[in-house]
PDB file of N, CA and C in Angstrom:
ATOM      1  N   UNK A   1     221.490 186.715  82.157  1.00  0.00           N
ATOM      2  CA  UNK A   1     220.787 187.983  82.201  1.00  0.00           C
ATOM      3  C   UNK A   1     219.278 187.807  82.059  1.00  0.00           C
ATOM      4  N   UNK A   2     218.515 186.569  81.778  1.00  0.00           N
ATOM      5  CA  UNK A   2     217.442 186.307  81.027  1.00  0.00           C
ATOM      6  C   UNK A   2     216.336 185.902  82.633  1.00  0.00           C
ATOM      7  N   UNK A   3     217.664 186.330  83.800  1.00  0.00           N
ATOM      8  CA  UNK A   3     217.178 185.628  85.365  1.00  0.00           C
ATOM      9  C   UNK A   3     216.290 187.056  86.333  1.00  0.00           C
ATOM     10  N   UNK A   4     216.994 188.066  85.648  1.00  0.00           N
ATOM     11  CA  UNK A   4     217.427 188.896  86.000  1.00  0.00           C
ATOM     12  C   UNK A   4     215.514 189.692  86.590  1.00  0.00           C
ATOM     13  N   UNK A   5     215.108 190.020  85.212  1.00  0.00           N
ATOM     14  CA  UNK A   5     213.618 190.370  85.577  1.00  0.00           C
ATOM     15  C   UNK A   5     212.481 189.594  86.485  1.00  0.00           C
ATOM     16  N   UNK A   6     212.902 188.011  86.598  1.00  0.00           N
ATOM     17  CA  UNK A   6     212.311 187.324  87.510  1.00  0.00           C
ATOM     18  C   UNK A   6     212.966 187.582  89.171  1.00  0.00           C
ATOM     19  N   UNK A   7     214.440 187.882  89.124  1.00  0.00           N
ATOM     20  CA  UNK A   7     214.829 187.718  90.457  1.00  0.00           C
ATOM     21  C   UNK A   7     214.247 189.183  90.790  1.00  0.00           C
ATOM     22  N   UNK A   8     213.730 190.839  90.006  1.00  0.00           N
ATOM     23  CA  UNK A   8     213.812 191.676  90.705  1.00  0.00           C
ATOM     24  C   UNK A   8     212.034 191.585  91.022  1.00  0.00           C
ATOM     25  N   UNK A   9     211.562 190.881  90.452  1.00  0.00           N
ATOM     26  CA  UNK A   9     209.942 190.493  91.187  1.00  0.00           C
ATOM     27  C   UNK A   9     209.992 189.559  92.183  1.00  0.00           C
ATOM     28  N   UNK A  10     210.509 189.388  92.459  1.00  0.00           N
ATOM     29  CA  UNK A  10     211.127 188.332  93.893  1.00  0.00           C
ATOM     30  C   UNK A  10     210.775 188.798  95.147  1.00  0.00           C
ATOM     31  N   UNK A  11     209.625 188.066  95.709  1.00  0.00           N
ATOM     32  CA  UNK A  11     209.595 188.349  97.006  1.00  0.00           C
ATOM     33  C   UNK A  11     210.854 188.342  98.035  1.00  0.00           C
ATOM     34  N   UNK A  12     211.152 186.843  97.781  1.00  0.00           N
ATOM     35  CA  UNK A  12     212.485 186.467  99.087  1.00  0.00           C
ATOM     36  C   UNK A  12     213.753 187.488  98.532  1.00  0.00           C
ATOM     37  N   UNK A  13     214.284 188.133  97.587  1.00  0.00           N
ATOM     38  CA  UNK A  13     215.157 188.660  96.991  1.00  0.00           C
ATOM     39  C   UNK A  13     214.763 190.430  97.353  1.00  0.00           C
ATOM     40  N   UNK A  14     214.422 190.544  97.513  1.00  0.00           N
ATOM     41  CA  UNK A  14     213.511 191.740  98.048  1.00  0.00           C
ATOM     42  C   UNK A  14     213.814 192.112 100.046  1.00  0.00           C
ATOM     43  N   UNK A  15     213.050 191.282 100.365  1.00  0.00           N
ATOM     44  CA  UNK A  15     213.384 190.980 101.602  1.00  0.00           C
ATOM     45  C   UNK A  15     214.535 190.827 102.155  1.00  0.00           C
ATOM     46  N   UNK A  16     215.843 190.095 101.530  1.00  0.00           N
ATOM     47  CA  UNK A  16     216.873 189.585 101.605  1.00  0.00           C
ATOM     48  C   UNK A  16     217.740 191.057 101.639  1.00  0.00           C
ATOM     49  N   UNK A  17     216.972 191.486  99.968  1.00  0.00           N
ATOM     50  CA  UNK A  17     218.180 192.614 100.575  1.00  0.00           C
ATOM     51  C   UNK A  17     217.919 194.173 101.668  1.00  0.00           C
ATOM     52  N   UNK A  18     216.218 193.901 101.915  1.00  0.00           N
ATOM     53  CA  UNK A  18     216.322 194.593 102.868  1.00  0.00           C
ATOM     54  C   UNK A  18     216.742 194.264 104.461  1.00  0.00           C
ATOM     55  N   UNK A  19     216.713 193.574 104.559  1.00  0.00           N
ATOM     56  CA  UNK A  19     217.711 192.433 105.777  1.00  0.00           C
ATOM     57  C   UNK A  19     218.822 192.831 105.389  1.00  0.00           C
ATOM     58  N   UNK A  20     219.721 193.134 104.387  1.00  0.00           N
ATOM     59  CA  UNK A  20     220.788 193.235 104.586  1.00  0.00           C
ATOM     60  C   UNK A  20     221.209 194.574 104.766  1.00  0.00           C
ATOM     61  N   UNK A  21     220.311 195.207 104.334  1.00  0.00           N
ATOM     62  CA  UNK A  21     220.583 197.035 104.468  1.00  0.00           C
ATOM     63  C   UNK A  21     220.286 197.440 106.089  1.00  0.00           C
ATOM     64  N   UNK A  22     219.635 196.617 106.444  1.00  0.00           N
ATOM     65  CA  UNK A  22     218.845 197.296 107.881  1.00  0.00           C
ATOM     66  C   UNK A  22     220.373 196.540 109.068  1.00  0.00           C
ATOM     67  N   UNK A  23     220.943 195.403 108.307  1.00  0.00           N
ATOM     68  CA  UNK A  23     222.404 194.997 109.052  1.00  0.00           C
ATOM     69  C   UNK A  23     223.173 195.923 108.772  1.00  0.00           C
ATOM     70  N   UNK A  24     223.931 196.804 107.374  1.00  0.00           N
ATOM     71  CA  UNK A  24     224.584 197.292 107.385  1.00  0.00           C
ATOM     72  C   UNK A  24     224.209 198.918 107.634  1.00  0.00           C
ATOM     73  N   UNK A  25     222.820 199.166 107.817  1.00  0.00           N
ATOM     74  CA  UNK A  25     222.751 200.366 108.695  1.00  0.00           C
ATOM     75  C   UNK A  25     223.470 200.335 110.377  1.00  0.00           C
ATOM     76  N   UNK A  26     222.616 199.345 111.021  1.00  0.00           N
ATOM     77  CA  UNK A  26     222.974 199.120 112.105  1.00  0.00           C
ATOM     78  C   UNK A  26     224.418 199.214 112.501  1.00  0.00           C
ATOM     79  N   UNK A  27     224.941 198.873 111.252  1.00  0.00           N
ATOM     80  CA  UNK A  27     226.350 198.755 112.027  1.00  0.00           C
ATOM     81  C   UNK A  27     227.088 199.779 111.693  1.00  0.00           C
ATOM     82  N   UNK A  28     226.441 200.318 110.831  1.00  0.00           N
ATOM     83  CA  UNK A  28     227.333 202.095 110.953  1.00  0.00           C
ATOM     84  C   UNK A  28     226.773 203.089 111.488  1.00  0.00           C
ATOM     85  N   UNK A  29     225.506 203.203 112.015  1.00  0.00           N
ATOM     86  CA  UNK A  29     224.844 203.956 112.535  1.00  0.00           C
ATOM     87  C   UNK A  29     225.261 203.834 114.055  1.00  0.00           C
ATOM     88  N   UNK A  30     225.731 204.936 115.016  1.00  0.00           N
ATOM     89  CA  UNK A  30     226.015 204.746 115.887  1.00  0.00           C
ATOM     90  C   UNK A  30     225.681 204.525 117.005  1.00  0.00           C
ATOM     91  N   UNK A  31     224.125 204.834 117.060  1.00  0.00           N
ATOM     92  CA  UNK A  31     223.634 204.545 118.328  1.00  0.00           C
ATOM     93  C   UNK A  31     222.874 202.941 118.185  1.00  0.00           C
ATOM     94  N   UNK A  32     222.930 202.395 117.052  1.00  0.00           N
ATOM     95  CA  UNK A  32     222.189 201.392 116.986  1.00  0.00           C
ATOM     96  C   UNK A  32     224.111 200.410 116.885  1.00  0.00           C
ATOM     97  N   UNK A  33     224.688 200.686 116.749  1.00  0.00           N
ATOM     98  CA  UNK A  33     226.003 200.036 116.955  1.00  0.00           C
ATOM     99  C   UNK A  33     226.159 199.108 118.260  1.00  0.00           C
ATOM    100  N   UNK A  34     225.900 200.105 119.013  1.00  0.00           N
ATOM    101  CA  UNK A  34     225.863 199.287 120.324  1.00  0.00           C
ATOM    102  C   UNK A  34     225.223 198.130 120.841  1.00  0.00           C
ATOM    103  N   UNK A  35     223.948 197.892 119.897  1.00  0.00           N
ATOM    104  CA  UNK A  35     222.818 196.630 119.669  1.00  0.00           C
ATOM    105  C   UNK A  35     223.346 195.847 118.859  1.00  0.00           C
ATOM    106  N   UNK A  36     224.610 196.290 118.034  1.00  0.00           N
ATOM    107  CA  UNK A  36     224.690 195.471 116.816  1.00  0.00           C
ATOM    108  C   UNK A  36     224.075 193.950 117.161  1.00  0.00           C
ATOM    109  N   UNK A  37     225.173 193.145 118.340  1.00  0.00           N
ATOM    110  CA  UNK A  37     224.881 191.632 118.287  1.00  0.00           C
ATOM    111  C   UNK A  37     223.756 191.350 118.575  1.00  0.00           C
ATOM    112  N   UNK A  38     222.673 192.194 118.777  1.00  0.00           N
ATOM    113  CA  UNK A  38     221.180 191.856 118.973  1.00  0.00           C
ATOM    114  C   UNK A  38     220.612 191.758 118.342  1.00  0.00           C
ATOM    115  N   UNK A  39     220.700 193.214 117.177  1.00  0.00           N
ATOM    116  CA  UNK A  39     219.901 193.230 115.979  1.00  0.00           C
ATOM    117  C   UNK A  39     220.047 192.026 114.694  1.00  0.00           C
ATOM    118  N   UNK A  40     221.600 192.141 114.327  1.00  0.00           N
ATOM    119  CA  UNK A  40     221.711 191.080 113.435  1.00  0.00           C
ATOM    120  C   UNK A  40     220.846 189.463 113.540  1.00  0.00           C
ATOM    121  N   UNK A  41     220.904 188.571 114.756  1.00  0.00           N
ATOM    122  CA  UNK A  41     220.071 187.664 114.871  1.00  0.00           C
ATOM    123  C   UNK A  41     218.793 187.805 114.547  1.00  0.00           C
ATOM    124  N   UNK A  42     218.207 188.846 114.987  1.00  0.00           N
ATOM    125  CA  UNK A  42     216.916 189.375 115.000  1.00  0.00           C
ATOM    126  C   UNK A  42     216.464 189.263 113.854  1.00  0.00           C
ATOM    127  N   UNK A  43     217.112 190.546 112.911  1.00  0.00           N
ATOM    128  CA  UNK A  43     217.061 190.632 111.109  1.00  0.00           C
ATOM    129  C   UNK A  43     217.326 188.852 110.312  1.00  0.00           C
ATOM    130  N   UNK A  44     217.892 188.256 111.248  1.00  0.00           N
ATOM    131  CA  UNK A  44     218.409 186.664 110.300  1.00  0.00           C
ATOM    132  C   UNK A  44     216.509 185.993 110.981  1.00  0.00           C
ATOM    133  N   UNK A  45     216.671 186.188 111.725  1.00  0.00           N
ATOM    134  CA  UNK A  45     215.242 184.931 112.264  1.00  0.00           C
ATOM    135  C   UNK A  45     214.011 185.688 111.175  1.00  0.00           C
ATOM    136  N   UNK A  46     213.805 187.143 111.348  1.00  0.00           N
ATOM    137  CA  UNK A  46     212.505 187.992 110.797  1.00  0.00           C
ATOM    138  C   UNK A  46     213.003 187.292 109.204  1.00  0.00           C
ATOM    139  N   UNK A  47     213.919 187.608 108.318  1.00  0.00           N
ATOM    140  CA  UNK A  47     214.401 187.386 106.950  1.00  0.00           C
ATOM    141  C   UNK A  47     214.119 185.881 106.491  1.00  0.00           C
ATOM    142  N   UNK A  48     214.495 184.980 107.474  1.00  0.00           N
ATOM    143  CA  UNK A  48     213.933 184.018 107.405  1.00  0.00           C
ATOM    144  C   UNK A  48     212.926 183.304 107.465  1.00  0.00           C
ATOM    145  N   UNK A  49     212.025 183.847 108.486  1.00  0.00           N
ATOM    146  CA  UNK A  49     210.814 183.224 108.007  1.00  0.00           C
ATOM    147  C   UNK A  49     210.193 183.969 107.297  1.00  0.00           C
ATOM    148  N   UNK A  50     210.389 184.956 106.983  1.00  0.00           N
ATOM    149  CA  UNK A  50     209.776 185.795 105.490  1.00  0.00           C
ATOM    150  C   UNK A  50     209.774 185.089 104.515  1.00  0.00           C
ATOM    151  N   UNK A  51     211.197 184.630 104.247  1.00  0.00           N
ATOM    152  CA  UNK A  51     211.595 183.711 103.380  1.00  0.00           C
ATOM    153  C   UNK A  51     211.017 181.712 102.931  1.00  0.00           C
ATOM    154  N   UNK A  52     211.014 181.657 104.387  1.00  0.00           N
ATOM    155  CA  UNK A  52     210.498 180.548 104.626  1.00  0.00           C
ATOM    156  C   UNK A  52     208.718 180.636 104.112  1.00  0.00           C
ATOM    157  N   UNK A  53     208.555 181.567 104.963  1.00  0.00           N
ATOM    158  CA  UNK A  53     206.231 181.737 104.516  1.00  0.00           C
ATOM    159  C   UNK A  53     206.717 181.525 102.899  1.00  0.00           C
ATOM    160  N   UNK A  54     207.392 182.790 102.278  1.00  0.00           N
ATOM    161  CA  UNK A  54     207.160 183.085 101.201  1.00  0.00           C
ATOM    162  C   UNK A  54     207.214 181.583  99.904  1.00  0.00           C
ATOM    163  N   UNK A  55     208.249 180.441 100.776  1.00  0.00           N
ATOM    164  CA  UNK A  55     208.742 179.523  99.658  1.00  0.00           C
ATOM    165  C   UNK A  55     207.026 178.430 100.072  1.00  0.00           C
ATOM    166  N   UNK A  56     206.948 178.814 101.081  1.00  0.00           N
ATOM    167  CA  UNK A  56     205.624 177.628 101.626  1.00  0.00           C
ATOM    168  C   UNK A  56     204.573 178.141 101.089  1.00  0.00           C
ATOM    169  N   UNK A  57     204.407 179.553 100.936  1.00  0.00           N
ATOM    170  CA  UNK A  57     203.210 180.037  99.823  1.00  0.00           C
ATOM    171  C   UNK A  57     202.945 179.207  98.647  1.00  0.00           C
ATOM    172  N   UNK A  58     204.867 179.715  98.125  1.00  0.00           N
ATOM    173  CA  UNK A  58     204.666 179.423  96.427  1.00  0.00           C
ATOM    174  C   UNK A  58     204.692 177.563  96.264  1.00  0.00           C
ATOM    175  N   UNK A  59     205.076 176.566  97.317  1.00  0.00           N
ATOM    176  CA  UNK A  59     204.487 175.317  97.172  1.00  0.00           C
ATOM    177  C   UNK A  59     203.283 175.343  97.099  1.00  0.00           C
ATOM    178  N   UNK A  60     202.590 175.541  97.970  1.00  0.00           N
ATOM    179  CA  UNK A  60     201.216 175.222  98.354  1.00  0.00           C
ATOM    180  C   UNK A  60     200.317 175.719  97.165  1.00  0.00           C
ATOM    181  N   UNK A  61     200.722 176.866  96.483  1.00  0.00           N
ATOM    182  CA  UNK A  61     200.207 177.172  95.069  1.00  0.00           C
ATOM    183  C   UNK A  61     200.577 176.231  93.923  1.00  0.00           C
ATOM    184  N   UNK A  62     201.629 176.110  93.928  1.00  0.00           N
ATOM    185  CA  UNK A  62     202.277 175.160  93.050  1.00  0.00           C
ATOM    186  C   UNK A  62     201.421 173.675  93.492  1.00  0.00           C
ATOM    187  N   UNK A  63     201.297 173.303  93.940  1.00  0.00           N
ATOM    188  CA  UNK A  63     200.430 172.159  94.576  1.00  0.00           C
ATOM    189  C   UNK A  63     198.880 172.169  94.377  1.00  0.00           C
ATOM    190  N   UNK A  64     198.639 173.151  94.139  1.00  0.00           N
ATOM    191  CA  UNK A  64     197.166 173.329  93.843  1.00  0.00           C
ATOM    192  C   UNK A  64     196.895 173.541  92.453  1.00  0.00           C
ATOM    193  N   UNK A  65     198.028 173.578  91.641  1.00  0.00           N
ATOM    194  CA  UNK A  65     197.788 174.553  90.185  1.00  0.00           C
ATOM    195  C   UNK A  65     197.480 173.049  89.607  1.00  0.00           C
ATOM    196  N   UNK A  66     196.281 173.313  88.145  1.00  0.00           N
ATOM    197  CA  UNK A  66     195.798 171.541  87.902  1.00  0.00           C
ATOM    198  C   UNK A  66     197.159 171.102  87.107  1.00  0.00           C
ATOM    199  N   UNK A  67     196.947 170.246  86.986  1.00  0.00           N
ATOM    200  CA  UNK A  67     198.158 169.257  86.638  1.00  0.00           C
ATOM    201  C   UNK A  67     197.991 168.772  84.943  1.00  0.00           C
ATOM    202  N   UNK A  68     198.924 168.682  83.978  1.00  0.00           N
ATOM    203  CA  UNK A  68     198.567 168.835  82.933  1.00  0.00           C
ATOM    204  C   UNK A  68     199.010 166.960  82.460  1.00  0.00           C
TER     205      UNK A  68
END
């Protein structure tokens, strides 16, 4: 439980689950149903490199922070 306040300041955790809401809209929403197999890839590539910038941010900071 002690994870909990760090995961909801979470960029990639954030993102992730809006990627997953904008999949499970799509697929109950009916006119966007018909795109389903389009959209889902779409939402996985965008989620991912969200995800991806976001972890290459926090290296590249982490990499710069002085060293003790």
């Amino acid at each position: 439980m002690e994870n909990v306040p760090a995961l909801l300041k979470s960029k990639r955790f954030w993102v992730s689950i809006l990627g997953l809401i904008a999949i499970i809209v799509s697929a109950f929403e009916p006119t966007l149903a018909t795109r389903f197999n389009e959209i889902v890839p779409a939402v996985l590539v965008i989620v991912g490199f969200l995800v991806g910038g976001y972890s290459l941010e926090d290296a590249v900071t982490a990499s710069k922070a002085p060293k003790e």
